[in-house]
Protein backbone atom coordinates (compact mmCIF):
# COMPACT_ATOMS: atom_id res chain seq x y z
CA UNK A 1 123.27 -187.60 157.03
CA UNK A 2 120.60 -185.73 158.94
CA UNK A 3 117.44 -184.98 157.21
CA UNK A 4 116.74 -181.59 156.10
CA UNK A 5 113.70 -180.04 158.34
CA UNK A 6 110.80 -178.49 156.18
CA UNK A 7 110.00 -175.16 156.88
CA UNK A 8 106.98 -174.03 158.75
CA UNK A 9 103.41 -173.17 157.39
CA UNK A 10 103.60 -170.08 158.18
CA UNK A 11 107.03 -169.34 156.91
CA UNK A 12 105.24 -169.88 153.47
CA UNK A 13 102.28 -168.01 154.55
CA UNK A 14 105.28 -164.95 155.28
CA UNK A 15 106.44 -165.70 151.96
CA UNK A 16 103.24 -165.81 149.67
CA UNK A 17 102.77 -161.78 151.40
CA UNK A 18 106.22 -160.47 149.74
CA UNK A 19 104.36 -160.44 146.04
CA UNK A 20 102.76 -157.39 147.79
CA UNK A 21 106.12 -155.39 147.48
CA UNK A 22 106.62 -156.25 143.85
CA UNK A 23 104.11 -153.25 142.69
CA UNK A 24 105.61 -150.79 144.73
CA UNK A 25 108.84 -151.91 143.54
CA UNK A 26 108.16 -151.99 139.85
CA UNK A 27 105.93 -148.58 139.46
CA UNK A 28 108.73 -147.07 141.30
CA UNK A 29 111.80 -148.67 139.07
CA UNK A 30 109.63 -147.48 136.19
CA UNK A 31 109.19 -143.88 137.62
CA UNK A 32 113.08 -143.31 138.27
CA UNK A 33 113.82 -144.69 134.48
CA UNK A 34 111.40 -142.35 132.98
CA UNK A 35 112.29 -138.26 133.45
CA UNK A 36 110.49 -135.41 134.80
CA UNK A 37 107.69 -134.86 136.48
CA UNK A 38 107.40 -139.29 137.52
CA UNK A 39 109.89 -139.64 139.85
CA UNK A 40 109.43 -136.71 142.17
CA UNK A 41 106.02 -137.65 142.03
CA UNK A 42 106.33 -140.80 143.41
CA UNK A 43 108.82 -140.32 145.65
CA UNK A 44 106.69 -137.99 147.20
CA UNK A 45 104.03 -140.45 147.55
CA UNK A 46 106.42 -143.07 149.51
CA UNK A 47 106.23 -141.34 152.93
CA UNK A 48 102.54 -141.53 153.03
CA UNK A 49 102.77 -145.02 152.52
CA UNK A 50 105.13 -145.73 154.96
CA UNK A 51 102.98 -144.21 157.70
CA UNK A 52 100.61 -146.13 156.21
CA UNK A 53 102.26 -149.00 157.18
CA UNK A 54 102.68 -148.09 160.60
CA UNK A 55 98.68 -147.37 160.85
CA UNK A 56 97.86 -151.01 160.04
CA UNK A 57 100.63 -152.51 162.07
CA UNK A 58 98.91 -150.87 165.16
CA UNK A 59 95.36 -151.09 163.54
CA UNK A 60 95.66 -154.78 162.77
CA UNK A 61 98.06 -156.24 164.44
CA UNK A 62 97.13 -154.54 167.65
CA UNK A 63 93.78 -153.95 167.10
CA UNK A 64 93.83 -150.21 168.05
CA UNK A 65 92.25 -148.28 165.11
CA UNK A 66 94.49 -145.35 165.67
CA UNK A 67 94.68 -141.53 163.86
CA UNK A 68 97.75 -140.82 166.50
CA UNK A 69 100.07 -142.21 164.61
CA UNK A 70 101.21 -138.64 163.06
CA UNK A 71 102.58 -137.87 166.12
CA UNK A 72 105.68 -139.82 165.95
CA UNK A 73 105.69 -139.02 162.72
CA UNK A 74 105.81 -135.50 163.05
CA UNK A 75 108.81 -136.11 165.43
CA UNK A 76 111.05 -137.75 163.22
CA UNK A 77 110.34 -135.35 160.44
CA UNK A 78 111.09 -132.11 162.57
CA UNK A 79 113.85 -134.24 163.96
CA UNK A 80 115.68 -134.95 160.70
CA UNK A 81 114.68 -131.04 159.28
CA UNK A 82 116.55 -129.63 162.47
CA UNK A 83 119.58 -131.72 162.16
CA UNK A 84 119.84 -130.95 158.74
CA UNK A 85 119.42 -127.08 159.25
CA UNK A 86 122.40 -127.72 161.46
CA UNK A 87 124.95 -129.03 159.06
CA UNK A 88 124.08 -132.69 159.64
CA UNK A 89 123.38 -134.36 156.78
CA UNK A 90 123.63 -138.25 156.95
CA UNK A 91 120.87 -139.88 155.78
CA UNK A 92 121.71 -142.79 157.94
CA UNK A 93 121.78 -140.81 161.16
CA UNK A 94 118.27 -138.67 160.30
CA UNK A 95 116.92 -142.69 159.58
CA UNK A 96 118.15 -144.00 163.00
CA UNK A 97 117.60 -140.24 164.89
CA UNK A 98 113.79 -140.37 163.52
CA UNK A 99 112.97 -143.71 164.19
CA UNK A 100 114.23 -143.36 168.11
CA UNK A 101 112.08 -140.24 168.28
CA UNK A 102 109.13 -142.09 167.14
CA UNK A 103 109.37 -145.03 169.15
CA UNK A 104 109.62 -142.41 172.20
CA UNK A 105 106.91 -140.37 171.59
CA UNK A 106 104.82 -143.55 170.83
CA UNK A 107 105.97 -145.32 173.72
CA UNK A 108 104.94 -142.04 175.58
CA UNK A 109 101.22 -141.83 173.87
CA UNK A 110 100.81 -145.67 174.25
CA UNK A 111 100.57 -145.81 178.08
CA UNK A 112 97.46 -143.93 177.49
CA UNK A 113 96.17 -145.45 174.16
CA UNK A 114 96.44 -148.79 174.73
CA UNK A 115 94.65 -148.82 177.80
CA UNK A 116 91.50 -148.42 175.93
CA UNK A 117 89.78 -150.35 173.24
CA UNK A 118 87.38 -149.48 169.94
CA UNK A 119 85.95 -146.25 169.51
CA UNK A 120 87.77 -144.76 172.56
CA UNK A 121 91.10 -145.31 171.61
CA UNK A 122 90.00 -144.25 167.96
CA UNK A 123 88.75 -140.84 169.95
CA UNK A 124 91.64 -140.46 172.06
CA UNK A 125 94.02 -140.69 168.92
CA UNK A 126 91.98 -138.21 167.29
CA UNK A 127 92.82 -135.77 169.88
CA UNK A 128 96.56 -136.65 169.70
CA UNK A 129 96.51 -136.16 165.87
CA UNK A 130 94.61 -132.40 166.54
CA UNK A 131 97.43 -131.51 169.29
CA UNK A 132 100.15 -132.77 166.75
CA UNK A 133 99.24 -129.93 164.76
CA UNK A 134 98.47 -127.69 167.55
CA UNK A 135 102.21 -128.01 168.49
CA UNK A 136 103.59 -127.94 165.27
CA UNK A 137 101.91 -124.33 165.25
CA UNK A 138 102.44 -123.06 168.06
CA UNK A 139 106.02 -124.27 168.68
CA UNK A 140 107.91 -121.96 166.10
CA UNK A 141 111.27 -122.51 167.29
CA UNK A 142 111.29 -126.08 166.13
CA UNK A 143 108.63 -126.16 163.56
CA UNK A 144 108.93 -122.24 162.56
CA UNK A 145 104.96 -121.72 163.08
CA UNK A 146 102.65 -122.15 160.05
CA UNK A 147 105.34 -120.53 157.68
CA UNK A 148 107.10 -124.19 157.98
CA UNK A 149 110.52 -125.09 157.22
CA UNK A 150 111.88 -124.61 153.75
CA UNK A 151 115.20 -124.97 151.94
CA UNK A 152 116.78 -128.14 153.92
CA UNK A 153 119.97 -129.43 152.55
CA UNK A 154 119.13 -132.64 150.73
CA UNK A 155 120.67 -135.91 152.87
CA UNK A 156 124.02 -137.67 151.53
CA UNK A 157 124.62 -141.20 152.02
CA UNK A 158 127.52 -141.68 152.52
CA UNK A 159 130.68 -139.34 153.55
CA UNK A 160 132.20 -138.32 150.34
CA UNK A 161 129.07 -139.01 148.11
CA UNK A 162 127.12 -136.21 146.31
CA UNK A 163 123.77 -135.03 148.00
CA UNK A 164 120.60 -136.41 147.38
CA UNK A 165 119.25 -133.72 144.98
CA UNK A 166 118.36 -135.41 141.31
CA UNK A 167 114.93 -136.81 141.22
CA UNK A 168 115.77 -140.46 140.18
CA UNK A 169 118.59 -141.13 142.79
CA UNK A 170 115.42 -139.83 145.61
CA UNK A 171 113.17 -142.20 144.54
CA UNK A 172 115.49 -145.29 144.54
CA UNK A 173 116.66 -144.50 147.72
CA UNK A 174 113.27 -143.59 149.24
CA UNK A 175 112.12 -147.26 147.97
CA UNK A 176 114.73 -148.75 149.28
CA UNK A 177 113.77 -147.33 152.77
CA UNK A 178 110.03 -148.04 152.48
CA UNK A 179 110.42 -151.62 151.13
CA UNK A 180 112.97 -152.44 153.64
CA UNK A 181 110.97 -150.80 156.71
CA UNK A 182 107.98 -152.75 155.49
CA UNK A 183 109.83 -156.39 155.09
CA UNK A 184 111.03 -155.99 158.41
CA UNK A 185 107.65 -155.18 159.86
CA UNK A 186 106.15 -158.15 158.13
CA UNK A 187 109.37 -160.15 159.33
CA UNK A 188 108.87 -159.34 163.06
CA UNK A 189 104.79 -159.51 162.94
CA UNK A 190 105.49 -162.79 161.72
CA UNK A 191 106.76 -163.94 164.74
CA UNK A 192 104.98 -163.07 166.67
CA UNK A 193 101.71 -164.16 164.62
CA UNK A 194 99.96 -166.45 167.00
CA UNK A 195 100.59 -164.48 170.09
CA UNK A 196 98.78 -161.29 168.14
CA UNK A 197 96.01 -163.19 167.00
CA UNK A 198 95.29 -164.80 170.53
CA UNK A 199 95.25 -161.25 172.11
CA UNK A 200 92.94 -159.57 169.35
CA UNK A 201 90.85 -162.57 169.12
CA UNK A 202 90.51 -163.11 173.29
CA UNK A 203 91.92 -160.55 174.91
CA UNK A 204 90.73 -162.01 178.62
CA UNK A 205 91.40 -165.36 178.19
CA UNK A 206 95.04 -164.41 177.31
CA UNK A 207 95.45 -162.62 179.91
CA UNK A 208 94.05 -165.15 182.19
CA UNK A 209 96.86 -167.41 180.46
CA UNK A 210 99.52 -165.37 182.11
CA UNK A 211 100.41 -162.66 179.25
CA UNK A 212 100.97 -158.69 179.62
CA UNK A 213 98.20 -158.35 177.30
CA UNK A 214 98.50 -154.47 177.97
CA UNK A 215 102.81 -154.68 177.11
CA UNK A 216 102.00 -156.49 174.02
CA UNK A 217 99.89 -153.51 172.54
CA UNK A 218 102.69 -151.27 174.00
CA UNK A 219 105.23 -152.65 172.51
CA UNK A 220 103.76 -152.95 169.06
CA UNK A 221 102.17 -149.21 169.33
CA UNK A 222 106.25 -148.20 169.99
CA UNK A 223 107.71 -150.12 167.38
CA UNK A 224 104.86 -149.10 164.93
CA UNK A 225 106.18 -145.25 166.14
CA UNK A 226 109.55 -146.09 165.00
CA UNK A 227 107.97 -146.91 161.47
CA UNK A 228 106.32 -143.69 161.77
CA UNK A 229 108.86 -141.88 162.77
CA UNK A 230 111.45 -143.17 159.50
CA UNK A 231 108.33 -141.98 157.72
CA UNK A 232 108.83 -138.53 158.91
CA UNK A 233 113.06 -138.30 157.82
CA UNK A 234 111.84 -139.75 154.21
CA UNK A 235 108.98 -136.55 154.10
CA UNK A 236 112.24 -134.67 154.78
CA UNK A 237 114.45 -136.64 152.24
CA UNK A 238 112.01 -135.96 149.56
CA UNK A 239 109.89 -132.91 150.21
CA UNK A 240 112.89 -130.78 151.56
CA UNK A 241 110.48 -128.77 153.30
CA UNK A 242 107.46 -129.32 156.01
CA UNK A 243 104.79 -127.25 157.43
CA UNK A 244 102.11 -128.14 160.34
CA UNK A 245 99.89 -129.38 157.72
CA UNK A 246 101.86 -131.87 156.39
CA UNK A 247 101.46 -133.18 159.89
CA UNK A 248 97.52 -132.63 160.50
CA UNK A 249 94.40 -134.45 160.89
CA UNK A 250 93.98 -134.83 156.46
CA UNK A 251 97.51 -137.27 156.78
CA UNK A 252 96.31 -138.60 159.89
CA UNK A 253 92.98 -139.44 157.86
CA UNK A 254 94.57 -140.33 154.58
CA UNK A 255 96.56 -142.83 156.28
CA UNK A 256 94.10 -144.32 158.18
CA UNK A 257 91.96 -145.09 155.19
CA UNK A 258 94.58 -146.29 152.69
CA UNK A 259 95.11 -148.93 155.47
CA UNK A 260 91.50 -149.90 155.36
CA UNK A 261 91.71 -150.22 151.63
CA UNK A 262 94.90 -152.04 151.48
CA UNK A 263 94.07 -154.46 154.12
CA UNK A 264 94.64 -153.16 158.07
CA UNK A 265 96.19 -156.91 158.37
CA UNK A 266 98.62 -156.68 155.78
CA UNK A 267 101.13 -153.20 155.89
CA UNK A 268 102.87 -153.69 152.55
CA UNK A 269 98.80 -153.75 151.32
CA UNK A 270 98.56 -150.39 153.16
CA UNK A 271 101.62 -149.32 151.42
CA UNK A 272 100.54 -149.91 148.30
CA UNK A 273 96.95 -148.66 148.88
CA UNK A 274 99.07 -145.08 149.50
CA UNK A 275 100.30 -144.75 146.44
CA UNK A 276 97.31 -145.94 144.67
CA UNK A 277 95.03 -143.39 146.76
CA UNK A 278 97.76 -140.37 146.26
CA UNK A 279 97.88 -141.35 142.31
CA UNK A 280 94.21 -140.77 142.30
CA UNK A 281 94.22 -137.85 144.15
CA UNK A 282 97.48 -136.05 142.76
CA UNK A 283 97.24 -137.73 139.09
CA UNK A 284 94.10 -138.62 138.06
CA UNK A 285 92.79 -135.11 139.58
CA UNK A 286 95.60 -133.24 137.92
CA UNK A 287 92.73 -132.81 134.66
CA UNK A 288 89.51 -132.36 136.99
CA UNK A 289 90.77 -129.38 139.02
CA UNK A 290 89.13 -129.07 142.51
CA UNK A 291 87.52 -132.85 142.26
CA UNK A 292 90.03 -134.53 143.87
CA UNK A 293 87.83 -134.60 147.61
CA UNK A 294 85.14 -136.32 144.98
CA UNK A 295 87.39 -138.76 143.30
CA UNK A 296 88.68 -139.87 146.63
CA UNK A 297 85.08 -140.35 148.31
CA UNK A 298 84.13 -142.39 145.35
CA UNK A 299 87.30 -144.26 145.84
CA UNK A 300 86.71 -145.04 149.35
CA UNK A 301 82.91 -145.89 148.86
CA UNK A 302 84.00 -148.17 145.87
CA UNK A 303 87.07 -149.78 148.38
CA UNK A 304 84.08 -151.03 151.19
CA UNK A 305 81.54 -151.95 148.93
CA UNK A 306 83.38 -153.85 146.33
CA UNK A 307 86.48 -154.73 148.11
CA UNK A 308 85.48 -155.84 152.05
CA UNK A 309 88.45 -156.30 154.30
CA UNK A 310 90.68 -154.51 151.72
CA UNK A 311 92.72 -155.44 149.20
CA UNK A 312 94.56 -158.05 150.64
CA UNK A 313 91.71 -160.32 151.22
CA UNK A 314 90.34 -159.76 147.96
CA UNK A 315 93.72 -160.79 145.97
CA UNK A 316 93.79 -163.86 148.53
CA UNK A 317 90.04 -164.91 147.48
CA UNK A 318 90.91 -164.17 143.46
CA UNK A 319 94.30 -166.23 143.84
CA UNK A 320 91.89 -169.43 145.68
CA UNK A 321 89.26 -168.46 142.64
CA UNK A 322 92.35 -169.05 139.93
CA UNK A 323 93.41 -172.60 141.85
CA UNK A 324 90.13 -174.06 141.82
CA UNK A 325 89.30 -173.27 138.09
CA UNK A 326 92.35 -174.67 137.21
CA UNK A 327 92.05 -178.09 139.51
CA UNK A 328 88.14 -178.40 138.01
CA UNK A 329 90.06 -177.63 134.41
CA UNK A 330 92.54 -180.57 135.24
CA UNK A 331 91.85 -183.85 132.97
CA UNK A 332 91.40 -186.70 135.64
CA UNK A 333 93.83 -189.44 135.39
CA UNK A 334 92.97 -192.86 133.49
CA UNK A 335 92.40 -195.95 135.13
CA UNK A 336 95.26 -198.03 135.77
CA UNK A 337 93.63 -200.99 133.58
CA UNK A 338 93.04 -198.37 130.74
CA UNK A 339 96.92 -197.61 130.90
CA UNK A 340 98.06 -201.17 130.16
CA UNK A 341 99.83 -201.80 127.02
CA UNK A 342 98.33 -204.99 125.29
């Protein structure tokens, strides 16, 4: 009988990070049992989080603090709005359609990004994220100008099956996307942890090891624009409408901090940062009208001061806190003589 192998410190470093998708998971099973205003409200927080995701995948894993990101994810959202003004209303197809446009466009805007480092490549994205909505204006044929597109036909999932219209049925299926695009991210960062690291930590001595240092980045940057880009067909899938705003610097910006507070190392952190950042903002502003900018600055201020490196790190240092109270709590064992029966 052959002996069973153990499995991998860092397989259960991968699995001590999937707690992280057990908040999102239960705040939105909670939202879609309740009625009304709750589910549509969270649902409608999900795509921001998922683009959240793809900002810390390029941010941390690559190292490239990027505001770019919108870009892709502008694609697949005008993407899956056009083939849904045309009769085509999959949801699969709009998923696979968006992501393919994202990883293009990304693929496209990394051969300049990731050429450059720090506050360059943070510059250069800003540009991309001000011509994002440059283009969404100006192109009306696709984007229909600053008026935006409105009344989309709500995706099906299957052939046969009713449309996507009720509020609870959108939110389950628009967590299922998110925590499913996230696991996967985690899933293939994880294997590629140590290479990452090395190229982020020493990005010369890598290279003088004999790695594309410069395809790394590009490949991450293009799969990060497929995330984005399945972020755009779930704006779609719950907003059923879009406008060059929805698209502009204030997402770009949004999602670039809730990946700072969630941890730019860990996405589903960033994910769940989203939603805690739009609750504030969309919930917790609904009874101070026109304070939301202030709650959110106080937010953010509170998030570096109190929390450094994010969430993640913070949960990681509270979790080590709990272990070593409870080893120092932990009666020591008797002597063997002591144990003796007479």
């Amino acid at each position: 009988m052959t002996a069973r192998l153990p499995l991998p410190h860092s397989w259960n470093d991968l699995w001590r990070r999937v707690p992280w998708l057990l908040p999102l998971v239960a705040a939105t099973t909670l939202a879609a049992a309740s009625d009304g205003y709750w589910p549509a409200t969270v649902a409608r927080m999900l795509p921001l989080a998922l683009l959240a995701v793809s900002v810390a995948t390029v941010t941390g894993a690559a190292g490239l603090p990027t505001l770019g990101q919108v870009a892709p994810y502008a694609a697949g959202a005008y993407t899956t709005a056009r083939l849904a003004l045309a009769g085509h209303t999959f949801a699969p197809v709009h998923l696979v359609a968006a992501a393919l446009v994202g990883a293009v466009t990304a693929g496209l805007l990394g051969m300049l990004l990731v050429r450059h480092r720090g506050t360059v490549v943070l510059m250069l994205s800003l540009a991309v994220a001000e011509l994002t909505t440059i283009t969404a204006t100006q192109w009306r044929t696709v984007s229909g100008g600053t008026d935006g597109l409105a009344g989309i036909p709500a995706p099906h999932l299957l052939p046969g099956t009713p449309h996507l219209t009720a509020d609870q049925p959108v939110l389950l299926y628009a967590t299922a996307v998110t925590t499913a695009a996230t696991a996967a991210t985690m899933v293939l960062l994880h294997r590629h942890r140590l290479l990452l690291t090395a190229v982020r930590g020493n990005e010369t001595r890598a290279a003088a090891s004999g790695h594309p240092v410069t395809t790394y980045l590009w490949l991450v940057h293009t799969g990060a624009g497929a995330i984005a880009g399945t972020a755009g067909a779930l704006l779609i899938h719950t907003h059923r409408w879009i406008t060059p705003a929805d698209v502009g610097f204030d997402t770009a910006a949004l999602a670039l901090l809730t990946a700072v507070i969630g941890g730019t190392h860990s996405p589903p952190g960033a994910a769940v940062a989203a939603v805690l950042v739009l609750g504030v903002r969309d919930v917790a502003a609904a009874d101070w009208p026109g304070h939301a900018p202030l709650l959110l600055g106080a937010l953010f201020v509170a998030a570096v001061y109190l929390l450094p490196g994010g969430l993640t790190p913070a949960l990681t240092r509270l979790r080590a806190e709990i272990r070593r109270v409870r080893a120092t709590r932990r009666p020591e064992p008797l002597p063997a003589a002591s144990r003796r029966t007479p």
